[in-house]
C-alpha atoms as a PDB file:
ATOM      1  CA  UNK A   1     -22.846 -29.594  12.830  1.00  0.00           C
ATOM      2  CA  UNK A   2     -24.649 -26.061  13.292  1.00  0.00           C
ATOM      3  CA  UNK A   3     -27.878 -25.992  11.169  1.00  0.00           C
ATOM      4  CA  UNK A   4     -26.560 -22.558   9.563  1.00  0.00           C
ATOM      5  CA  UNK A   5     -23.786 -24.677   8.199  1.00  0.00           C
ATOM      6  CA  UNK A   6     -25.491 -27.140   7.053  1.00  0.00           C
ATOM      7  CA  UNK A   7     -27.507 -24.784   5.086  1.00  0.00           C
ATOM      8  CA  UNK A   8     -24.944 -22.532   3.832  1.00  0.00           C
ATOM      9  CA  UNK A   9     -23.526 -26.038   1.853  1.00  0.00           C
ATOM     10  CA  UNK A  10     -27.122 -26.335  -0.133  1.00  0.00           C
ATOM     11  CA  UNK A  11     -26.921 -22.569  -0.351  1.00  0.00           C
ATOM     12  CA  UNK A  12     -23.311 -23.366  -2.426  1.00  0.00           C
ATOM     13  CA  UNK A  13     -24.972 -26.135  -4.091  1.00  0.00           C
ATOM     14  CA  UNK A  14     -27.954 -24.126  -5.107  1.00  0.00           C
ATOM     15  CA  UNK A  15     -25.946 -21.554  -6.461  1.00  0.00           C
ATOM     16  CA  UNK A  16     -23.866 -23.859  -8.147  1.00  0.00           C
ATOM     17  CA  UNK A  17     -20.986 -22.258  -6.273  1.00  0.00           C
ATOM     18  CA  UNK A  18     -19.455 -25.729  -5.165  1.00  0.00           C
ATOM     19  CA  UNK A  19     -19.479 -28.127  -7.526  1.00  0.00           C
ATOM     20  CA  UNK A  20     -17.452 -31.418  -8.418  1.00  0.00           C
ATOM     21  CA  UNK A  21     -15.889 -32.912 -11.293  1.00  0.00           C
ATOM     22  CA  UNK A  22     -12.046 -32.303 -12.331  1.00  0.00           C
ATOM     23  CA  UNK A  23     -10.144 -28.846 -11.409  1.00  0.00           C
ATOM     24  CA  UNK A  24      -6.786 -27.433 -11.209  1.00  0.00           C
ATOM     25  CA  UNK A  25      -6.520 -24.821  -8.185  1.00  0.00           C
ATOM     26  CA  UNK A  26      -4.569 -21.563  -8.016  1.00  0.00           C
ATOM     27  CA  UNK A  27      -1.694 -23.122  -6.580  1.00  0.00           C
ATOM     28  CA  UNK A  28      -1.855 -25.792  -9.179  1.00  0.00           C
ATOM     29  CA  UNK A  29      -3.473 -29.099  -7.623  1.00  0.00           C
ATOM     30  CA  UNK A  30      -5.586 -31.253  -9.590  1.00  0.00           C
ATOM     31  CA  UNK A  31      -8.675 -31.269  -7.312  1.00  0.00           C
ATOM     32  CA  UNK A  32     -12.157 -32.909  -7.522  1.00  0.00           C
ATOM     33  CA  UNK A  33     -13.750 -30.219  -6.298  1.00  0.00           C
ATOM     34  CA  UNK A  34     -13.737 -26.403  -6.253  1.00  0.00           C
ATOM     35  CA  UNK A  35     -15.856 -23.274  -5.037  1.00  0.00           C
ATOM     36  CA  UNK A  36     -15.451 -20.508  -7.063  1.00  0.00           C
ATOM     37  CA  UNK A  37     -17.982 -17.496  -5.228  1.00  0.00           C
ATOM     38  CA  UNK A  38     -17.897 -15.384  -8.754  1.00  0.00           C
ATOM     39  CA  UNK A  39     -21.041 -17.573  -9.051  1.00  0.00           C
ATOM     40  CA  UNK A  40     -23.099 -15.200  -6.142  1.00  0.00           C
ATOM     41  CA  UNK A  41     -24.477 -13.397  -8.940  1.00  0.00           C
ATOM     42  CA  UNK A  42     -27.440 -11.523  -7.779  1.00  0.00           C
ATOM     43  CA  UNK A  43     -28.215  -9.573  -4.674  1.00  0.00           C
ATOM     44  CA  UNK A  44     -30.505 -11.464  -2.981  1.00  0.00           C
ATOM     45  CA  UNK A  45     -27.413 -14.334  -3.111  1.00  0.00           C
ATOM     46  CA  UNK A  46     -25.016 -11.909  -1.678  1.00  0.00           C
ATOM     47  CA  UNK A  47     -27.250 -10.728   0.923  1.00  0.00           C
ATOM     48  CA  UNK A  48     -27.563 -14.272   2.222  1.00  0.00           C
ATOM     49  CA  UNK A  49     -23.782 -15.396   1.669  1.00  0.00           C
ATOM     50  CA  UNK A  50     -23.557 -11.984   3.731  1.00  0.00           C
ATOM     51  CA  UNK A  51     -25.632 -13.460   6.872  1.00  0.00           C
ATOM     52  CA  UNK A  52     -22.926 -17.001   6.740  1.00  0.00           C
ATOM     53  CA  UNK A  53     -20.188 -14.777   6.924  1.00  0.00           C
ATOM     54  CA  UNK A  54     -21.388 -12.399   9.597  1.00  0.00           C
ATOM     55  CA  UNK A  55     -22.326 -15.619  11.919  1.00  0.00           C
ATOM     56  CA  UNK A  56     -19.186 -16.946  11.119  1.00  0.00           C
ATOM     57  CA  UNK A  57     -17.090 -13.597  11.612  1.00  0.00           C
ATOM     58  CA  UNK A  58     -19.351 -12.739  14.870  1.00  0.00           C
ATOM     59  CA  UNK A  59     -18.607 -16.207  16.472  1.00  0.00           C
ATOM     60  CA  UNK A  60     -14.798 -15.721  16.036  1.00  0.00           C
ATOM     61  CA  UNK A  61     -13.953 -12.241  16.349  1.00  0.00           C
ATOM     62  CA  UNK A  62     -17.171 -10.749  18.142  1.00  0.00           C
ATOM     63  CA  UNK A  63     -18.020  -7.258  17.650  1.00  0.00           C
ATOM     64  CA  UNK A  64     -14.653  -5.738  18.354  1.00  0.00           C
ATOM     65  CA  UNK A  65     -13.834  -4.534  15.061  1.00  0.00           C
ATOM     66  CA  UNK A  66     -13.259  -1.471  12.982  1.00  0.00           C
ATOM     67  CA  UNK A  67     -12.306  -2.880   9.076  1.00  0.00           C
ATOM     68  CA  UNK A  68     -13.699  -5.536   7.005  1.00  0.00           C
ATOM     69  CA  UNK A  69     -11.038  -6.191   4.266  1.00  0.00           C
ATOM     70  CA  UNK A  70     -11.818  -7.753   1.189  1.00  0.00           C
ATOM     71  CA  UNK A  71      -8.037  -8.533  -1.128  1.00  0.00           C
ATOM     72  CA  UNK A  72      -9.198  -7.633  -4.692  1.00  0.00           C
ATOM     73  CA  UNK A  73     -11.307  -9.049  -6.435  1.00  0.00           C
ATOM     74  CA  UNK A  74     -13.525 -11.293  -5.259  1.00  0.00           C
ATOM     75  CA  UNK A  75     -12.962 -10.026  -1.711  1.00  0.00           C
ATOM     76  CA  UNK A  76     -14.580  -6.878  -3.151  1.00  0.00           C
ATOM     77  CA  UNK A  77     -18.316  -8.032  -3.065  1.00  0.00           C
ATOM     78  CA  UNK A  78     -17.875 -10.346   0.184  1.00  0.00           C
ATOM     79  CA  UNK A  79     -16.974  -7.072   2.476  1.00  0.00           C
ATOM     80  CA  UNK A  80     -19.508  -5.171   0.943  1.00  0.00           C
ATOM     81  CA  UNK A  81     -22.304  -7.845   1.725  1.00  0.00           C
ATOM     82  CA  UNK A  82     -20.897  -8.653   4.997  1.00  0.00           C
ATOM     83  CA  UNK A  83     -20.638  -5.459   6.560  1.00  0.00           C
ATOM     84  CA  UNK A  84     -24.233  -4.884   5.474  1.00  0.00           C
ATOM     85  CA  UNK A  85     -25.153  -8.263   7.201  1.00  0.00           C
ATOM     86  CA  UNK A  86     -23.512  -6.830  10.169  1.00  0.00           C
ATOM     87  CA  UNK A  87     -25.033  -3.596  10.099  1.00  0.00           C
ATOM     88  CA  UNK A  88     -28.296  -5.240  10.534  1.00  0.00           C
ATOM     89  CA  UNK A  89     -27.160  -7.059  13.304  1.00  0.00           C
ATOM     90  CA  UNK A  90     -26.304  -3.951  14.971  1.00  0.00           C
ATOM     91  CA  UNK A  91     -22.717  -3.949  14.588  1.00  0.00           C
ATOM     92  CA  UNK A  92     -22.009  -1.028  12.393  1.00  0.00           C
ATOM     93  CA  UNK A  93     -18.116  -1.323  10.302  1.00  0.00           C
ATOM     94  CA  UNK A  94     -16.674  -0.059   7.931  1.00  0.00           C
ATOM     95  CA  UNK A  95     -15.567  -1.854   4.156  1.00  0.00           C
ATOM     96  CA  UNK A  96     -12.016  -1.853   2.765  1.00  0.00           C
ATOM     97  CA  UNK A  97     -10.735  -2.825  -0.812  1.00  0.00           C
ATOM     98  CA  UNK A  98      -7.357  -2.747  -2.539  1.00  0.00           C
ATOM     99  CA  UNK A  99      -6.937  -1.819  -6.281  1.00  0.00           C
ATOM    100  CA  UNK A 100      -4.657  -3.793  -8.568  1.00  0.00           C
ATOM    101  CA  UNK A 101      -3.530  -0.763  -9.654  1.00  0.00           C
ATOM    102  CA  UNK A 102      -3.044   2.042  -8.006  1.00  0.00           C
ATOM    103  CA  UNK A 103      -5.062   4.948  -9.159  1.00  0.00           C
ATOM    104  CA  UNK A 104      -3.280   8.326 -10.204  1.00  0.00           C
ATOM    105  CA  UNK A 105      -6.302  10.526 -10.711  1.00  0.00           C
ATOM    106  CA  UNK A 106      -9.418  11.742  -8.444  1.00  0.00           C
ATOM    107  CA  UNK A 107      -9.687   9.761  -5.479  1.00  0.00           C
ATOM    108  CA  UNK A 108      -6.212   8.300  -5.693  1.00  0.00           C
ATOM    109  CA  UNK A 109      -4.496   5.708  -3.681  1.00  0.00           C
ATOM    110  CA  UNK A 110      -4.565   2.184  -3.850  1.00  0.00           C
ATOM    111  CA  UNK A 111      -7.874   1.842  -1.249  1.00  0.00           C
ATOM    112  CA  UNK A 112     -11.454   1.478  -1.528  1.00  0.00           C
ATOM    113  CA  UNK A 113     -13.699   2.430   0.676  1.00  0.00           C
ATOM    114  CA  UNK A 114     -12.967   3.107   4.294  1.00  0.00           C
ATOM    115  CA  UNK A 115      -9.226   4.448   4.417  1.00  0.00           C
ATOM    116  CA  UNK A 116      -6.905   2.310   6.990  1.00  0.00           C
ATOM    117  CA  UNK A 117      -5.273   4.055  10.058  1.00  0.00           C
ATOM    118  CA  UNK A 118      -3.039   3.872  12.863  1.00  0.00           C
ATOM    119  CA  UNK A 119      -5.304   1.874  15.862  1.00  0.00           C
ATOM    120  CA  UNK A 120      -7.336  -0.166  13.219  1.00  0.00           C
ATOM    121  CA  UNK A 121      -8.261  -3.561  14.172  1.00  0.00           C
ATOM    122  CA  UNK A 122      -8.953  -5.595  11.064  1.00  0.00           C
ATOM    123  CA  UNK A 123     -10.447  -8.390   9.645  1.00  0.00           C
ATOM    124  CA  UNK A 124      -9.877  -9.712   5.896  1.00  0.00           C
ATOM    125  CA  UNK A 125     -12.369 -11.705   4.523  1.00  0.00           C
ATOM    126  CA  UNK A 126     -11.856 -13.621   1.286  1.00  0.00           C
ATOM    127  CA  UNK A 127     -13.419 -16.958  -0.520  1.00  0.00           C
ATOM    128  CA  UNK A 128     -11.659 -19.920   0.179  1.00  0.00           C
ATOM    129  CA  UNK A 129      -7.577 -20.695   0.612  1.00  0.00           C
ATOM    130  CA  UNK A 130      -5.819 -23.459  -0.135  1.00  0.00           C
ATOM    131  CA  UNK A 131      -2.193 -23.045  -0.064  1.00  0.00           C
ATOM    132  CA  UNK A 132      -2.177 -19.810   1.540  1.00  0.00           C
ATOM    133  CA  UNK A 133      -0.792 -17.784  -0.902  1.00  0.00           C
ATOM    134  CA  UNK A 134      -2.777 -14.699  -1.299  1.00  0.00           C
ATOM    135  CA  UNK A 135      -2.825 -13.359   2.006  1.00  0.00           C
ATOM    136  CA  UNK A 136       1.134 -13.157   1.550  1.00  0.00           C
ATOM    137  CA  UNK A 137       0.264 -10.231  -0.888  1.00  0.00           C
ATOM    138  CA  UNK A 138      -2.814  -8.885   1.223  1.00  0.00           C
ATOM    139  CA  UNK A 139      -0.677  -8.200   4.692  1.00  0.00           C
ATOM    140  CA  UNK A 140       1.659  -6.074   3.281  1.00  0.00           C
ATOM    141  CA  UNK A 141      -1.031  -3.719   1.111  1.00  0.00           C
ATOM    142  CA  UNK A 142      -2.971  -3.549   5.179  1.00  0.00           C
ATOM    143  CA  UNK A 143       0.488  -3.197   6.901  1.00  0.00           C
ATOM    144  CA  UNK A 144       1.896  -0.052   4.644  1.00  0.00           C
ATOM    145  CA  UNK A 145      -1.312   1.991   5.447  1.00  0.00           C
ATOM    146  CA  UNK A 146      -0.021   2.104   9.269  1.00  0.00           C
ATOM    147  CA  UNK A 147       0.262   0.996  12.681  1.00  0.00           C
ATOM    148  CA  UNK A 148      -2.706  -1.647  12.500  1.00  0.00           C
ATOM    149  CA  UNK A 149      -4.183  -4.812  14.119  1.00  0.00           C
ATOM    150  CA  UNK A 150      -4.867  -7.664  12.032  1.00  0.00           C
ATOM    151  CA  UNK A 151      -7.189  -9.826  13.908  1.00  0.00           C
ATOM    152  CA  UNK A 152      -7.570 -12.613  11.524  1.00  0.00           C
ATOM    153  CA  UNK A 153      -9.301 -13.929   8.488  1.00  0.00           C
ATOM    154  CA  UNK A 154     -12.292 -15.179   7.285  1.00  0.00           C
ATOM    155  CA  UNK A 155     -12.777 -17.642   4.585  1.00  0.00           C
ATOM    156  CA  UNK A 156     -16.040 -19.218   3.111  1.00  0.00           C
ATOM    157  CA  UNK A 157     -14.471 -22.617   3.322  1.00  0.00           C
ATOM    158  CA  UNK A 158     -11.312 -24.272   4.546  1.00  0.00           C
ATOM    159  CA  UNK A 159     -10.284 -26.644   2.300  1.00  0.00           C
ATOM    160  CA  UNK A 160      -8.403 -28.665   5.007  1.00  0.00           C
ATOM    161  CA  UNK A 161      -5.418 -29.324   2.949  1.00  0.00           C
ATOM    162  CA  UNK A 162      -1.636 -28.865   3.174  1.00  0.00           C
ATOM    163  CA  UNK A 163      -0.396 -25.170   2.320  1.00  0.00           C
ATOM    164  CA  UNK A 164       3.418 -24.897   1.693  1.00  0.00           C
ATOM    165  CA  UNK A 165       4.382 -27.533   4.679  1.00  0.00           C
ATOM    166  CA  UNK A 166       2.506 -30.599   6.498  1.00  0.00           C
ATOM    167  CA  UNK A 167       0.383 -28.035   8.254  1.00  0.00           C
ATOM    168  CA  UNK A 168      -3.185 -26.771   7.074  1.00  0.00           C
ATOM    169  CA  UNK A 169      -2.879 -23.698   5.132  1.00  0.00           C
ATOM    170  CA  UNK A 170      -5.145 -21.902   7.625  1.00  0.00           C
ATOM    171  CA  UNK A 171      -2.776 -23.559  10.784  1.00  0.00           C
ATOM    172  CA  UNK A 172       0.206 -21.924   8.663  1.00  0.00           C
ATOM    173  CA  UNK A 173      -1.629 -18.133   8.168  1.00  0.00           C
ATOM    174  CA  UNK A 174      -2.347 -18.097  12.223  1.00  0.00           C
ATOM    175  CA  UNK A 175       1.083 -19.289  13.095  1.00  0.00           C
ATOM    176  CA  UNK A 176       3.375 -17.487  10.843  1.00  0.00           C
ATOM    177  CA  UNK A 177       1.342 -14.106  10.862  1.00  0.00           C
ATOM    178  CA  UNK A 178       0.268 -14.280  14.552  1.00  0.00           C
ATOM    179  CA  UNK A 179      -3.490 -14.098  13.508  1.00  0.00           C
ATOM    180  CA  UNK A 180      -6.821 -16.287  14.165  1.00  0.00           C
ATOM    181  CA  UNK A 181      -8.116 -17.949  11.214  1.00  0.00           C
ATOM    182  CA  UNK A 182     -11.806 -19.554  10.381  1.00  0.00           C
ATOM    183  CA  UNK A 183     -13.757 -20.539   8.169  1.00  0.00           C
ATOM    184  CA  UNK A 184     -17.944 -20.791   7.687  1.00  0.00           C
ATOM    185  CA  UNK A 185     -17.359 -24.358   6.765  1.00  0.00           C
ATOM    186  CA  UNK A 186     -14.786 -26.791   6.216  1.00  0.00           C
ATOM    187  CA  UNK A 187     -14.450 -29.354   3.574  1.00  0.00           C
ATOM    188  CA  UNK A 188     -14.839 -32.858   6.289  1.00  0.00           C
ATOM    189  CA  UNK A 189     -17.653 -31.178   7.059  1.00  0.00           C
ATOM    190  CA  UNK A 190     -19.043 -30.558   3.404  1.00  0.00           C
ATOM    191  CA  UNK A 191     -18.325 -34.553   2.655  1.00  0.00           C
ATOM    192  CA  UNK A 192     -19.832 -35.684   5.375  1.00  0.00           C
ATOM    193  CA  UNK A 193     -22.984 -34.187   5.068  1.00  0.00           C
ATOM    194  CA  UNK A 194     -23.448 -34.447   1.709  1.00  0.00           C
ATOM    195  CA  UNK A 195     -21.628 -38.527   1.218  1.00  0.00           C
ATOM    196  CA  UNK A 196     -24.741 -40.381  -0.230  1.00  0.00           C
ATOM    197  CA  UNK A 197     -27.460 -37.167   0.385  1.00  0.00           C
ATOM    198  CA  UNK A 198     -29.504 -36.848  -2.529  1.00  0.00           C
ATOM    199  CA  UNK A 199     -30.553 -33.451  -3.953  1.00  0.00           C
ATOM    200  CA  UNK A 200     -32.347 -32.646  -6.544  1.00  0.00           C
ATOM    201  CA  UNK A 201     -32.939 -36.232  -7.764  1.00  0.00           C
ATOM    202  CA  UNK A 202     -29.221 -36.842  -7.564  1.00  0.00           C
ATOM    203  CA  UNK A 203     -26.380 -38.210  -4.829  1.00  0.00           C
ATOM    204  CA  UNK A 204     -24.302 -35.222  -4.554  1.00  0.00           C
ATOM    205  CA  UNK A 205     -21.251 -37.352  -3.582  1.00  0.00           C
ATOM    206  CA  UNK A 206     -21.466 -40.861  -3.957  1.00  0.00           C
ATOM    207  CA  UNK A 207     -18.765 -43.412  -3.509  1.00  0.00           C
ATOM    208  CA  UNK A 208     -16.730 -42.999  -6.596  1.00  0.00           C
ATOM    209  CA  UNK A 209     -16.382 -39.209  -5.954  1.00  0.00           C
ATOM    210  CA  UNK A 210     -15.426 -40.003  -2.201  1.00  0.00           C
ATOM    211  CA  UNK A 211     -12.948 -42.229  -2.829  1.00  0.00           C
ATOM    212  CA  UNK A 212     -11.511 -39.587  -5.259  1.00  0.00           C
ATOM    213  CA  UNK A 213     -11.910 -36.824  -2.780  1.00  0.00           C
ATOM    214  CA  UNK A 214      -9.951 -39.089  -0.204  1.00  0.00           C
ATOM    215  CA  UNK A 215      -7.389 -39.952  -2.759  1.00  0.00           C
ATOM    216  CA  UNK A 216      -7.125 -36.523  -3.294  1.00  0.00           C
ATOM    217  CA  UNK A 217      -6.394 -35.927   0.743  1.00  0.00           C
ATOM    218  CA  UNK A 218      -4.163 -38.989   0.407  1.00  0.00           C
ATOM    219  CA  UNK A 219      -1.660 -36.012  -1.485  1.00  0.00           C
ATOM    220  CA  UNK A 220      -2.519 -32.928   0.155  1.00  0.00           C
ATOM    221  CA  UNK A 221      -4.319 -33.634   3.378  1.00  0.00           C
ATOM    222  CA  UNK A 222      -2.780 -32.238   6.216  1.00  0.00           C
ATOM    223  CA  UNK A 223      -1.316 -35.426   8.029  1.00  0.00           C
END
């Protein structure tokens, strides 16, 4: 495993951004363990968590980019750090947003930040996915603006589980939509390096959480 990887996982740790214990996802599984990003909270966090994705975005896509796009809400802050981490990388692009409504007065529209046009090659960046859902309501709010190029997505983690078939939700958004997907880290990688690692005085994951974690991918691992 890449030493950025490894530290992006204590980053989530640190910032209490992963953590364990009993959850129920968007989609509705019972899951012993969730990330939620709304807990990057000040700017020095988002500059870093800016710096994983832009290694992570840079190693899949390259430079070759116009558009980061980040689905409301919490895609909102993660294009705005990232393309900041790329700009000091030398790769200068631009930020997108959607509204959840769309705005009828001033600057109207249903954008934010760099308008979308014809020739566009795109990347959307979001937190984590688990049955795939969301981007099902992203494409179309990137497709209506006009003739673009979707290159892929981004996530902070892949959760390596099942999305609406036997396939990994991420194997099931690059087949059915034609686009690459990735991920900073995935999950297999997350329990391995933290199974039995102690931090902070305490084992992170220790055998009772594993074998819930594996019972857990008994369900919804991709087989």
């Amino acid at each position: 495993m890449e030493n950025y990887k490894k530290e992006f996982i204590d980053f989530m740790i640190d910032c209490e951004v992963l953590k364990f214990g009993d959850f129920v996802t968007k989609s509705g599984r019972n899951t012993p363990f969730f990330v939620n990003t709304g807990f990057y909270r000040s700017g020095a966090q988002l500059s870093k968590l800016g710096k994983y994705y832009a290694e992570a975005i840079r190693g899949a896509f390259g430079d070759n980019f116009d558009i980061l796009f980040g689905p409301a809400y919490k895609g909102i802050p993660l294009s705005v750090a990232t393309s900041m981490a790329l700009s000091e990388e030398g790769v200068d692009v631009k930020y997108c947003s959607n509204r959840k409504e769309v705005k009828d007065h001033g600057d109207t529209g249903i954008l934010l930040g760099s308008p979308i046009k014809d020739g566009d090659k795109i990347v959307i960046i979001e937190d984590v996915t688990t049955a795939g859902t969301s981007i099902e309501e992203t494409l179309p709010v990137i497709k209506a603006q006009g003739n673009v190029d979707v290159l892929g997505l981004v996530v902070s983690v892949d959760r390596c589980e099942r999305g609406q078939g036997e396939k990994s939700a991420l194997v099931e958004i690059s087949e059915k939509y034609g686009i690459k997907t990735t991920a900073i880290v995935t999950m297999n990688e997350v329990v391995e390096y933290l199974y039995n690692k102690e931090v902070g005085g305490r084992v992170i994951i220790d055998d009772k959480l594993k074998a819930a974690i594996d019972e857990y991918y008994k369900i919804y691992g991709v087989k």
